[in-house]
Protein backbone atom coordinates (compact mmCIF):
# COMPACT_ATOMS: atom_id res chain seq x y z
CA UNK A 1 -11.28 3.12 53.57
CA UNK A 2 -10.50 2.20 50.00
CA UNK A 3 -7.95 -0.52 48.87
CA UNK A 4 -4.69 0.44 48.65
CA UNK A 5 -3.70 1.07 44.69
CA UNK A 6 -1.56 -1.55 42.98
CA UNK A 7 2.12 -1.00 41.81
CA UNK A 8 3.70 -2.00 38.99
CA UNK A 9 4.41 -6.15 39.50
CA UNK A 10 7.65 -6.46 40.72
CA UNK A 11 9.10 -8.24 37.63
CA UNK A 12 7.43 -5.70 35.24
CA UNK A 13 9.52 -5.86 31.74
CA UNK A 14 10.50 -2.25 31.15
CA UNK A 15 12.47 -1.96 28.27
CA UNK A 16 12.44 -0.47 24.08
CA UNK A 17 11.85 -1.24 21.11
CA UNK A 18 13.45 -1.48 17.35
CA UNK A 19 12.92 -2.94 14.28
CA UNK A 20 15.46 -4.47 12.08
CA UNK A 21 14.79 -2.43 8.75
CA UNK A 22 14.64 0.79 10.73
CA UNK A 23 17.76 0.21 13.04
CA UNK A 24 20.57 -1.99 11.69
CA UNK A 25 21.61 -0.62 8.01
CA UNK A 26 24.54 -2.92 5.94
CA UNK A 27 21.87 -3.61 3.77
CA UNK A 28 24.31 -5.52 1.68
CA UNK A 29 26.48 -6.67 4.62
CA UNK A 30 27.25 -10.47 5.38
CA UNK A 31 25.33 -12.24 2.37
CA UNK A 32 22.00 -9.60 3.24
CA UNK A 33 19.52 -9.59 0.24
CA UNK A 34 17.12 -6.80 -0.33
CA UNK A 35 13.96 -6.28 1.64
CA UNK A 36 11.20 -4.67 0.92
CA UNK A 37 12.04 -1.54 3.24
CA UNK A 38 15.03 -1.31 1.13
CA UNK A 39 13.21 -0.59 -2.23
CA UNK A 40 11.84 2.75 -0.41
CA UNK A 41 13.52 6.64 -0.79
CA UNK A 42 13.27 8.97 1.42
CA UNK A 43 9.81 11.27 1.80
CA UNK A 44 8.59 13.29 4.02
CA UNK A 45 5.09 14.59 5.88
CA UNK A 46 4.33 16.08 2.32
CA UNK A 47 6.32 13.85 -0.14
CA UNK A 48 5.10 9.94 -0.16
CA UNK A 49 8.26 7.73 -0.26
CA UNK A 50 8.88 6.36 -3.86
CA UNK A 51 8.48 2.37 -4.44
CA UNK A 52 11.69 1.25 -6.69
CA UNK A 53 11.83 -2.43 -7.45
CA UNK A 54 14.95 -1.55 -9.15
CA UNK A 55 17.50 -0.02 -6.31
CA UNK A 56 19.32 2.99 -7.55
CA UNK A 57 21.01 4.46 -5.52
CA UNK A 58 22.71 6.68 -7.88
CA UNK A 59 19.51 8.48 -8.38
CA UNK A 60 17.64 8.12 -5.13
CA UNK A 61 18.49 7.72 -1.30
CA UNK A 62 17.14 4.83 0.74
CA UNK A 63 17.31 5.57 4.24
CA UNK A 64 17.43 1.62 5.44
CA UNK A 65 20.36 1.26 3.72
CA UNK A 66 22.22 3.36 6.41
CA UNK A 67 19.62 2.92 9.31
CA UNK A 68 21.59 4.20 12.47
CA UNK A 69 24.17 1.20 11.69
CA UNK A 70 23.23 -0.28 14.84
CA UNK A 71 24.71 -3.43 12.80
CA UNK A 72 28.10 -2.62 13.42
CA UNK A 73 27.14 -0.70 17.00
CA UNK A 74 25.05 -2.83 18.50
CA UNK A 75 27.20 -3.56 21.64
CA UNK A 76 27.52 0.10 21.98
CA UNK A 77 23.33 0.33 22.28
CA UNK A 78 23.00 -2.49 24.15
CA UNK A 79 25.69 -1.39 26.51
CA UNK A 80 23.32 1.70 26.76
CA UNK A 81 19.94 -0.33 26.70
CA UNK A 82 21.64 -1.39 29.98
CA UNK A 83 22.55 1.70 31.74
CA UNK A 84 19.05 2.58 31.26
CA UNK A 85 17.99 -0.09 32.98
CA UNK A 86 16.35 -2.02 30.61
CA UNK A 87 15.10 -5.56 31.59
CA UNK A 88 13.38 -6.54 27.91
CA UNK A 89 14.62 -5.36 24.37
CA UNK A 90 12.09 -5.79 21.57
CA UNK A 91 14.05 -6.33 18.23
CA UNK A 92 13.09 -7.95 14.53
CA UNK A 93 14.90 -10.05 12.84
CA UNK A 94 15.97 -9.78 9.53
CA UNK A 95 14.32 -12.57 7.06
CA UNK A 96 16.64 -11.30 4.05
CA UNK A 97 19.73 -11.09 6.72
CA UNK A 98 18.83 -15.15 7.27
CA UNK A 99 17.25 -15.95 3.66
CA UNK A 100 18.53 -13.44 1.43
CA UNK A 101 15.83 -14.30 -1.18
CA UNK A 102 13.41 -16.01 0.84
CA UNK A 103 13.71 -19.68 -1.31
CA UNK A 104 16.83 -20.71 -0.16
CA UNK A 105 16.96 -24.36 1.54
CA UNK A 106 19.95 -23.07 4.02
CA UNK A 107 20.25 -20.19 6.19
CA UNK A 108 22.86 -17.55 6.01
CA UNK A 109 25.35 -18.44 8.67
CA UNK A 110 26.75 -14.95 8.31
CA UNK A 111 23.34 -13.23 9.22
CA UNK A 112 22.85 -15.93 11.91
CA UNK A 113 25.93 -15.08 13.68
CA UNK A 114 25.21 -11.47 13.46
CA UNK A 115 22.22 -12.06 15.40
CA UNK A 116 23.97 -14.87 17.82
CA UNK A 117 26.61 -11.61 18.91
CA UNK A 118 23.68 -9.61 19.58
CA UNK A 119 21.80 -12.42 21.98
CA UNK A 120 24.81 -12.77 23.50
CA UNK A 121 25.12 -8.91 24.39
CA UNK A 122 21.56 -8.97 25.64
CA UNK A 123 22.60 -11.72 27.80
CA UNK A 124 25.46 -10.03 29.36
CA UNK A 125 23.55 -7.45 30.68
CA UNK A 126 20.31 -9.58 31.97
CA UNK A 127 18.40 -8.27 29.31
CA UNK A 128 15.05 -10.33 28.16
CA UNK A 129 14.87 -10.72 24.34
CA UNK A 130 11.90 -10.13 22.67
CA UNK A 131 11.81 -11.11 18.86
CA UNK A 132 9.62 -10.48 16.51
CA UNK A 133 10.15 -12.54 13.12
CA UNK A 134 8.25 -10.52 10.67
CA UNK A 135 8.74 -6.63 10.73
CA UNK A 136 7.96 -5.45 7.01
CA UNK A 137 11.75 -7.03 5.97
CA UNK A 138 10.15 -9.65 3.50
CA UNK A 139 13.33 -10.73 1.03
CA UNK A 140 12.24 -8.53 -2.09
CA UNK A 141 12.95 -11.46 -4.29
CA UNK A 142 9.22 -12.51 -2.61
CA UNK A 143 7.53 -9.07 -3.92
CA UNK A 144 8.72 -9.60 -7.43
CA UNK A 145 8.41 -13.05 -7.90
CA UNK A 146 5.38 -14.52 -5.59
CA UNK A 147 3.86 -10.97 -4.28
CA UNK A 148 4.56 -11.77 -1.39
CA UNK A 149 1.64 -13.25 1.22
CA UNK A 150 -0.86 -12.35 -1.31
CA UNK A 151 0.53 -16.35 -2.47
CA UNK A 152 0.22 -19.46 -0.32
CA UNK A 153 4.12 -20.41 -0.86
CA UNK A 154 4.56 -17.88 1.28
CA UNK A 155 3.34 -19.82 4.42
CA UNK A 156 6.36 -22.50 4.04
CA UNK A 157 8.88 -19.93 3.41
CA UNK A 158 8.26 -18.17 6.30
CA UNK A 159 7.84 -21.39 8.65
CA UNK A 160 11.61 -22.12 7.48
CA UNK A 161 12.78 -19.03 8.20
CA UNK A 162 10.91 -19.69 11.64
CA UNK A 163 11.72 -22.96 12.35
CA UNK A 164 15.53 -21.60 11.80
CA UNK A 165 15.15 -18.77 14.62
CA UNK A 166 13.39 -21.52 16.73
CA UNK A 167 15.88 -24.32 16.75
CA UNK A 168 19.01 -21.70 16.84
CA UNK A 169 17.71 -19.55 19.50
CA UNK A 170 15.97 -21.90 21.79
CA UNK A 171 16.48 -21.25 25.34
CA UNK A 172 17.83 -18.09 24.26
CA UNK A 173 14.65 -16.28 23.16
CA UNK A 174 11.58 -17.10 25.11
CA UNK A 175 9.19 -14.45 24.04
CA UNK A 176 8.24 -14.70 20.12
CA UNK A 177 5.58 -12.12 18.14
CA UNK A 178 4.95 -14.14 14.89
CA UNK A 179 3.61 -10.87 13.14
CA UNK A 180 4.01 -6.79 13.97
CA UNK A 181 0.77 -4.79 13.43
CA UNK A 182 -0.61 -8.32 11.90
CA UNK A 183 -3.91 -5.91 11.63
CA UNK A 184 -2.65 -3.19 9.10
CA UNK A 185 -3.91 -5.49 6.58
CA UNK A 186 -7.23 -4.71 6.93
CA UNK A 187 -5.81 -1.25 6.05
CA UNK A 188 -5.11 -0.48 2.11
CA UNK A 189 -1.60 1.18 3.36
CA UNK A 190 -0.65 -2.24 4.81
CA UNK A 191 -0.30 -3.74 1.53
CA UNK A 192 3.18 -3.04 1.06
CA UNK A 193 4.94 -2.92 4.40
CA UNK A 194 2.95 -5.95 5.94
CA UNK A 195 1.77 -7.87 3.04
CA UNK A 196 4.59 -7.44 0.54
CA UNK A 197 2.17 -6.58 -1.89
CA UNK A 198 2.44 -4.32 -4.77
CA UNK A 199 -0.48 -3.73 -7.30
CA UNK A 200 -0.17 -2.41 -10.68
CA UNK A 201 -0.56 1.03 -10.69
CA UNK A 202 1.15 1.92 -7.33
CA UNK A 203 4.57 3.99 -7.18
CA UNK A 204 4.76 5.21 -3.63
CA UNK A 205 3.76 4.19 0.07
CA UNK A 206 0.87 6.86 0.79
CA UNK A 207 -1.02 6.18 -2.44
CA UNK A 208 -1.12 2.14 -2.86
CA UNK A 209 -3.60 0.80 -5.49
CA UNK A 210 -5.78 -1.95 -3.56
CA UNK A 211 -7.02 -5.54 -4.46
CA UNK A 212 -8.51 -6.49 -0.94
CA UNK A 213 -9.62 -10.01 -2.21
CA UNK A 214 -5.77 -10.12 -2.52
CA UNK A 215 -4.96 -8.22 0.75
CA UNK A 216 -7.35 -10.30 2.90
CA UNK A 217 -6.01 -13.07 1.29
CA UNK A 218 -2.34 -12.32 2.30
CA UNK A 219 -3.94 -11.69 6.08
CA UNK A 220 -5.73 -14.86 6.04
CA UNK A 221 -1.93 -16.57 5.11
CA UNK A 222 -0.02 -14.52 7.73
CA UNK A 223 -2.84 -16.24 10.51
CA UNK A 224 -2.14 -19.45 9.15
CA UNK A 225 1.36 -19.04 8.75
CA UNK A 226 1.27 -17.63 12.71
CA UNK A 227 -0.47 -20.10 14.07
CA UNK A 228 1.75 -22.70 12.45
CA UNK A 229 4.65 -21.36 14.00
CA UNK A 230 3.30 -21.19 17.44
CA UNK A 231 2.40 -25.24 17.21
CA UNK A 232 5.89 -25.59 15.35
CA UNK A 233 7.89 -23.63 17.92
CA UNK A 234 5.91 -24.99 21.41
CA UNK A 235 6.96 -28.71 19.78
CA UNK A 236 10.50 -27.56 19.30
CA UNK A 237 10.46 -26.10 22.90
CA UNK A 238 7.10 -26.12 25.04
CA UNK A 239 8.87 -22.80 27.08
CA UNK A 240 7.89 -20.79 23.96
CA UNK A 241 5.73 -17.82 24.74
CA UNK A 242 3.73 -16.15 21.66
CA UNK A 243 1.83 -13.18 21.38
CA UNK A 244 -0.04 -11.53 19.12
CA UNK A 245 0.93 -7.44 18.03
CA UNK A 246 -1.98 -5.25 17.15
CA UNK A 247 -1.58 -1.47 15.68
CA UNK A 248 -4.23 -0.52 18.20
CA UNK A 249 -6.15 1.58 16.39
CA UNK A 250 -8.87 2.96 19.17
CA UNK A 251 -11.62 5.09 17.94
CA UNK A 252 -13.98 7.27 19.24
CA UNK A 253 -18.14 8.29 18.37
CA UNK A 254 -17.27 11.90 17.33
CA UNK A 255 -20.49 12.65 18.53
CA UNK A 256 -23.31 10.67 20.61
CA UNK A 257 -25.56 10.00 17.68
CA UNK A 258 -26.27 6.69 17.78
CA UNK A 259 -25.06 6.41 14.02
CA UNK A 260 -21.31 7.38 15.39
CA UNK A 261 -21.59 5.09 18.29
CA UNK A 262 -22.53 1.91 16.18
CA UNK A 263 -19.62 3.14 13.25
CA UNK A 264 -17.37 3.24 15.88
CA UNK A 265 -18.19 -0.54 17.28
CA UNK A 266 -17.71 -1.13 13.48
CA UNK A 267 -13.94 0.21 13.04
CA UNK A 268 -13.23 -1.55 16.49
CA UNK A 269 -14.66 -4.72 15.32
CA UNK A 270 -12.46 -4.66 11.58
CA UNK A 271 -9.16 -2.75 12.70
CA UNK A 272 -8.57 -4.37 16.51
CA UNK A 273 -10.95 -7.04 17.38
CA UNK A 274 -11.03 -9.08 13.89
CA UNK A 275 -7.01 -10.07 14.12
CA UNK A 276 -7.04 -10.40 17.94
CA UNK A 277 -10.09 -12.87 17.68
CA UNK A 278 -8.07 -14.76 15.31
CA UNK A 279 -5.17 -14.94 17.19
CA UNK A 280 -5.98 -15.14 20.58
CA UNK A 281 -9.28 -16.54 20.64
CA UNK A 282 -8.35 -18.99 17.63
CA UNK A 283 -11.45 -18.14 15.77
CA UNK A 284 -12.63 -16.09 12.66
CA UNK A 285 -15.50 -14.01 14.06
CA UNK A 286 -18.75 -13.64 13.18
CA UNK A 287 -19.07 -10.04 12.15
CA UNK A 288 -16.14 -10.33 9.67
CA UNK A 289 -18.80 -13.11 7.31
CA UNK A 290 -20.54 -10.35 7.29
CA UNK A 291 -18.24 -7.70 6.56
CA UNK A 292 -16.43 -9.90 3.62
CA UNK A 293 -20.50 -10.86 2.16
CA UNK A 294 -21.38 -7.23 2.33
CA UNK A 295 -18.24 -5.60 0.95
CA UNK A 296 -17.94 -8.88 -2.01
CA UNK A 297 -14.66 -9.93 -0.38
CA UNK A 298 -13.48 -13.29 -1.40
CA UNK A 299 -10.53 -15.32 -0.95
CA UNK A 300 -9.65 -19.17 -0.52
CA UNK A 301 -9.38 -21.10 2.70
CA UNK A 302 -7.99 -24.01 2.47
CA UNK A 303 -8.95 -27.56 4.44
CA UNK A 304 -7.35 -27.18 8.13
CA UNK A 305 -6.41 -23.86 7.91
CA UNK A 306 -9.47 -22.89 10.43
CA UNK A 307 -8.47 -25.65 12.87
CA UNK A 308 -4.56 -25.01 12.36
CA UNK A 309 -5.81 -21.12 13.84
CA UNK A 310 -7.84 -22.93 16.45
CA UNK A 311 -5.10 -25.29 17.53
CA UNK A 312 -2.19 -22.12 17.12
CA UNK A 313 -3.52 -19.35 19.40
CA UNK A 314 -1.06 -17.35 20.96
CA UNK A 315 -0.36 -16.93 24.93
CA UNK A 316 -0.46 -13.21 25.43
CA UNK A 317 -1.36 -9.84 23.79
CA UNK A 318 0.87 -6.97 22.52
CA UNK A 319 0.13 -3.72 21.21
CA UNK A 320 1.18 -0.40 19.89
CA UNK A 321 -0.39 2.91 20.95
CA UNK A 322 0.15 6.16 19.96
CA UNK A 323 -3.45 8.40 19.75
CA UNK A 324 -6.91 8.26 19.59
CA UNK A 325 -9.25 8.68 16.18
CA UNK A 326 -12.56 9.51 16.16
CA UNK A 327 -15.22 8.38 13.66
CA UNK A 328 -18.34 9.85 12.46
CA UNK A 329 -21.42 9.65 9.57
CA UNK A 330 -20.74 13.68 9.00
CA UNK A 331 -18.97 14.96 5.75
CA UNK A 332 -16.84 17.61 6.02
CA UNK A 333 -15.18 17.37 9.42
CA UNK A 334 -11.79 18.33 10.37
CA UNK A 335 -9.25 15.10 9.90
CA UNK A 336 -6.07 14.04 11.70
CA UNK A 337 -3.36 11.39 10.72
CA UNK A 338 -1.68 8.41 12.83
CA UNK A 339 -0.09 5.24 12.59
CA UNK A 340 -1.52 3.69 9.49
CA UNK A 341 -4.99 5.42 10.00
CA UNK A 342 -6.24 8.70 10.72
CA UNK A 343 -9.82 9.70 11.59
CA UNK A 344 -11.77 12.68 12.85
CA UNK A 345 -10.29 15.27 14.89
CA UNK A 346 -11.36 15.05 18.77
CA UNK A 347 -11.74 18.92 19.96
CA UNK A 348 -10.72 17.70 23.56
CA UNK A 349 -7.27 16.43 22.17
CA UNK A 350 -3.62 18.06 21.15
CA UNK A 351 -1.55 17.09 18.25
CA UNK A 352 1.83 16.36 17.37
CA UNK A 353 3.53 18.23 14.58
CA UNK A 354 2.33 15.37 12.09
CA UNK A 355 -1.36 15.62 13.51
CA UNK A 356 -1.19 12.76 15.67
CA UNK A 357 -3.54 13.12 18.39
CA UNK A 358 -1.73 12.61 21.78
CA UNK A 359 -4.60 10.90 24.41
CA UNK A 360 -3.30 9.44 27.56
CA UNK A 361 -6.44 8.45 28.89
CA UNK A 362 -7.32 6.82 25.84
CA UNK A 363 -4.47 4.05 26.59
CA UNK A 364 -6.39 3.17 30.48
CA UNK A 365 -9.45 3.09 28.11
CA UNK A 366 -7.46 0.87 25.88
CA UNK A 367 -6.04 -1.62 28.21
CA UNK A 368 -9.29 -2.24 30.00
CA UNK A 369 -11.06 -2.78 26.36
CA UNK A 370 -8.75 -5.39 25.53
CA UNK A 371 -8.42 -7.41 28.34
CA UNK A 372 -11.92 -7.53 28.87
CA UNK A 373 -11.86 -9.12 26.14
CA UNK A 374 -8.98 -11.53 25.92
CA UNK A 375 -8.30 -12.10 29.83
CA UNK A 376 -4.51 -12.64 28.81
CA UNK A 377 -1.28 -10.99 29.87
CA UNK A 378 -0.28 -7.78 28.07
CA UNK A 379 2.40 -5.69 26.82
CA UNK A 380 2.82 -2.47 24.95
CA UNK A 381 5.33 -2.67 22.88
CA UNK A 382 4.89 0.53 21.30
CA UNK A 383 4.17 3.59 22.30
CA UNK A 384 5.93 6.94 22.18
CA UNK A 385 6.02 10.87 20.21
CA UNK A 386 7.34 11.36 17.05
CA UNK A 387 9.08 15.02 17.37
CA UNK A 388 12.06 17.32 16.31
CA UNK A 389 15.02 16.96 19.03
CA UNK A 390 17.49 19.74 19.12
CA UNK A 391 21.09 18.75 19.70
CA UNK A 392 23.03 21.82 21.53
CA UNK A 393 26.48 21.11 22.82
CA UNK A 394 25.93 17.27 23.36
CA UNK A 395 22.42 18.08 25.00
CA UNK A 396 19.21 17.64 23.84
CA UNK A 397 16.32 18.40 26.18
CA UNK A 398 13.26 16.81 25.32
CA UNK A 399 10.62 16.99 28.39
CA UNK A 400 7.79 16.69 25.63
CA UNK A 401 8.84 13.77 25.49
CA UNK A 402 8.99 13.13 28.85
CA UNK A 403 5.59 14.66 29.70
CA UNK A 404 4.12 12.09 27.20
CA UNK A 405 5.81 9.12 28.62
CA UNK A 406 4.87 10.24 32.22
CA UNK A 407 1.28 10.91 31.47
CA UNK A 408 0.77 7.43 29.65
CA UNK A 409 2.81 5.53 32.36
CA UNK A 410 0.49 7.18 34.52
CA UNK A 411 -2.52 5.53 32.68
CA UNK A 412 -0.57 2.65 32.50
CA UNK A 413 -0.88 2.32 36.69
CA UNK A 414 -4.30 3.05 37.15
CA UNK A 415 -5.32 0.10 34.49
CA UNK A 416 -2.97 -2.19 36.75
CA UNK A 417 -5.18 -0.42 39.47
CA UNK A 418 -8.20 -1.60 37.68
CA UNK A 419 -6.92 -5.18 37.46
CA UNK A 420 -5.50 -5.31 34.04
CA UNK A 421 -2.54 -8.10 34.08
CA UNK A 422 0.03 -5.99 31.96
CA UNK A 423 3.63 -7.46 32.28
CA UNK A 424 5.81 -4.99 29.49
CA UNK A 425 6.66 -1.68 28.04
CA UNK A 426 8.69 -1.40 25.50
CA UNK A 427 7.95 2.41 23.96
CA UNK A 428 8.72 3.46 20.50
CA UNK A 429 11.55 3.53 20.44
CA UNK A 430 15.22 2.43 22.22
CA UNK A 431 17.17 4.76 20.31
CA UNK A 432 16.20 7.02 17.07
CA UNK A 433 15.55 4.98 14.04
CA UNK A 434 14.13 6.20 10.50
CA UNK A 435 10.45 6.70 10.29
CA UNK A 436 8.57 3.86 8.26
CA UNK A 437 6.06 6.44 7.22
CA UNK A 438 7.97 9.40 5.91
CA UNK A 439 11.56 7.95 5.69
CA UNK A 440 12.83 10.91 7.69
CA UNK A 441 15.40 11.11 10.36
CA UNK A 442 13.92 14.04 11.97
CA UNK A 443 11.27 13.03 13.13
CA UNK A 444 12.19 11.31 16.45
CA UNK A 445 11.13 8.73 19.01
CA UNK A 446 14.38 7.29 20.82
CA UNK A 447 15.79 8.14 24.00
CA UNK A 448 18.87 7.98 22.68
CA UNK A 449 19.76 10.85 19.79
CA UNK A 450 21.92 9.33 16.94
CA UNK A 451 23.96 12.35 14.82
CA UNK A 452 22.17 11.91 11.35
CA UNK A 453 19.58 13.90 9.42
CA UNK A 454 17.08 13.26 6.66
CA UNK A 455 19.81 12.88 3.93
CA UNK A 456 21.50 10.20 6.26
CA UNK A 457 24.21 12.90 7.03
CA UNK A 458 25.97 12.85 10.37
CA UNK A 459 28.77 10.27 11.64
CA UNK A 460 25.74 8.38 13.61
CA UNK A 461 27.60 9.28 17.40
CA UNK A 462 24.78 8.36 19.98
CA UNK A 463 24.07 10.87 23.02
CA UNK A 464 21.60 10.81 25.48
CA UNK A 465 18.31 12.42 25.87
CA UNK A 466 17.11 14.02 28.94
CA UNK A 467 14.56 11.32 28.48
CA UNK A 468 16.75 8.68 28.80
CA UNK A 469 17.91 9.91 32.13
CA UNK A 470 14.10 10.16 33.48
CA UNK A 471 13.15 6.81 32.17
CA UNK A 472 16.50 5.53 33.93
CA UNK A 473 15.00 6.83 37.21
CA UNK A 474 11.44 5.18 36.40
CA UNK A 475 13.01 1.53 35.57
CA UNK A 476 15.26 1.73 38.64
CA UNK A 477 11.55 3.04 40.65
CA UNK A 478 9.74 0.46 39.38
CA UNK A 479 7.71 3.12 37.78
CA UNK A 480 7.28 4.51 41.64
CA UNK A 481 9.04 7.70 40.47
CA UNK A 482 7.45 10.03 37.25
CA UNK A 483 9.01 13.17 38.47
């Protein structure tokens, strides 16, 4: 007789996700200086999204400055956060909203107590804050003046704006993530969005010029900078939980030549395992003096910095999932896209409408892979399908999205099954927000449909999904119920 399977724990966070850039708008609101997501117009799948230093909005349109204006609705989402059922709400905050330029010795009260309101709406309802302090919304004063991590200052700005969030919010917040997708920096895309960097030559987010003695560089800073902040916030209040967030980018031998199977250990080793080494295991690993001697990748590390990293590990794992890449030695085959990198196409997989691959299985495969590895707790804190909702009378039916929820959840179980210790899901995302990639409206995660297109048209009333109803069923079943 085999052992009965394991449920869901019975204080499992369910919950959603946000970020600040994507979500709130009043990008001049309350004191708020420019961020970097504000320099960017709106693109599409086929257009890159335009880099403007100089905001003009007279000639372009910048869909953060709008977001879904979940600034001034934010007890409205919340309130419906709630009736979902959510127990945990994964949100950024702002850095310009606090430090409008990034240099300032004070804090923005005005930002702070946009963000004190929102805690205390999360409170009302029982709902677990989880913050994460950098989500691309580096001040833009940083790009143009220090470019951004790619410079050391950077470090101390950042603990300030840390050490503000820490001291304000303590036994408020318990749950921090220093960094999201701290890995896309080994990526050239993540030089903008994650390492505020912007090289001469580059005008738009899908075709960045690269410097990666400069990107590695700003990487190397942003562990140093983390690390500080965990030993920085544990002394300010020893309750302090941090973890790590990795753009889990899981790859696949597109064939079983042993050339594909070693690339693939390769592209684990630099996208995934390099930053979560760092991080969790407080250690630079030994592949990557390798990979910087081979590839003539140089920048400086400064006395303490690798014992600061040691001493500043964090206390559990997050990570965002959307497909599956393959990777192969062959010219010529078929290619996909995804979040920050695409790959080869798998044959056994479907796509999304932007050519994500959509692999269930791949997240059990996932889960196991990682805390093999790292033996600490885990959450998912993103995970979802992009796709085109249509609103009819006040309805929009979206079991696509439900079927992909379901079927992941449903991976999500057997790992538990397996042994995994997974504590959260937060999918991608709460409510629709604009698409980092491709600036676009239409191209939808939340399970809550906000009126507004690609143009930022609409008068932003929220409705809800089919989805949302189905997911309301699976909090309140503690994921018993997939139907």
């Amino acid at each position: 007789m085999g052992a009965e399977r394991k449920p869901f724990p019975k204080n499992f966070l369910w919950g959603g996700a946000t970020a600040a850039n994507q979500v709130e708008g009043a990008w001049d609101v309350d004191g708020k200086g420019p961020d970097l997501s504000d320099a960017m117009v709106a693109g599409s799948h086929t257009q890159p999204r335009k880099i403007t230093l100089d905001i003009d909005e007279s000639q372009y349109f910048y869909p953060s400055h709008r977001g879904v204006d979940h600034y001034h609705r934010y007890k409205e989402d919340i309130a419906l956060f709630a009736e979902m059922g959510f127990r945990v709400y994964r949100l950024s905050i702002c850095w310009s909203r606090i430090f409008p330029k990034g240099t300032e010795k004070e804090p923005n009260e005005a930002g702070l107590k946009f963000y004190d309101g929102l805690f205390a709406e999360l409170k009302k309802y029982n709902i677990e804050p989880l913050v994460t302090i950098y989500h691309n919304e580096m001040p833009l004063n940083l790009v143009t003046e220090i470019n951004g991590w790619a410079d050391r200052k950077c470090i101390d700005y950042y603990l300030r704006f840390a050490e503000t969030l820490f001291r304000r919010y303590k036994g408020i917040v318990k749950y921090w993530i220093p960094f999201n997708e701290i890995n896309d920096l080994t990526t050239g895309v993540g030089n903008w969005n994650h390492g505020g960097l912007l090289n001469e030559g580059t005008v738009d987010f899908s075709n960045q010029v690269d410097d990666p003695d400069k990107r590695y560089a700003a990487l190397h800073h942003q562990f140093v900078a983390s690390a500080k902040a965990v030993l920085l916030g544990k002394e300010i209040d020893p309750s302090f939980q941090f973890g790590t967030m990795i753009c889990h980018i899981t790859v696949y031998p597109l064939t079983c030549s042993p050339e594909d199977v070693l690339l693939a250990q390769q592209e684990d080793q630099l996208r995934n395992r390099f930053s979560g080494d760092v991080q969790v295991k407080g250690e630079y690993p030994y592949y990557m003096e390798r990979y910087f001697a081979r590839n003539h990748i140089s920048f400086p590390v400064e006395p303490g910095d690798l014992d600061v990293i040691r001493r500043g590990h964090v206390d559990f794992y997050t990570f965002s999932y959307y497909m599956t890449n393959c990777v192969t030695v062959q010219k010529d085959v078929a290619q996909v896209s995804g979040n920050i990198m695409g790959g080869a196409k798998n044959p056994y997989l479907k796509a999304t409408e932007w050519n994500w691959q959509i692999d269930p299985v791949g997240l059990r495969y996932t889960l196991n892979h990682i805390y093999d590895r790292y033996h600490v707790p885990i959450m998912i804190t993103e995970n979802g399908i992009g796709a085109r909702d249509t609103f009819e009378n006040g309805k929009i039916h979206d079991p696509y999205r439900i079927e992909y929820l379901k079927q992941h959840i449903e991976q999500m179980r057997l790992a538990i099954d397996d042994g995994v210790d997974l504590i959260g899901y937060t999918p991608w995302t709460a409510i629709d927000v604009v698409s980092v990639s491709t600036g676009e409206m239409g191209k939808r995660y939340g399970f809550v449909y906000v009126d507004c297109d690609d143009r930022g048209e609409g008068d932003l009333c929220r409705y809800r999904k089919d989805s949302f109803y189905w997911y309301q069923k699976v909090i309140a079943t503690n994921g018993e119920d997939l139907g």
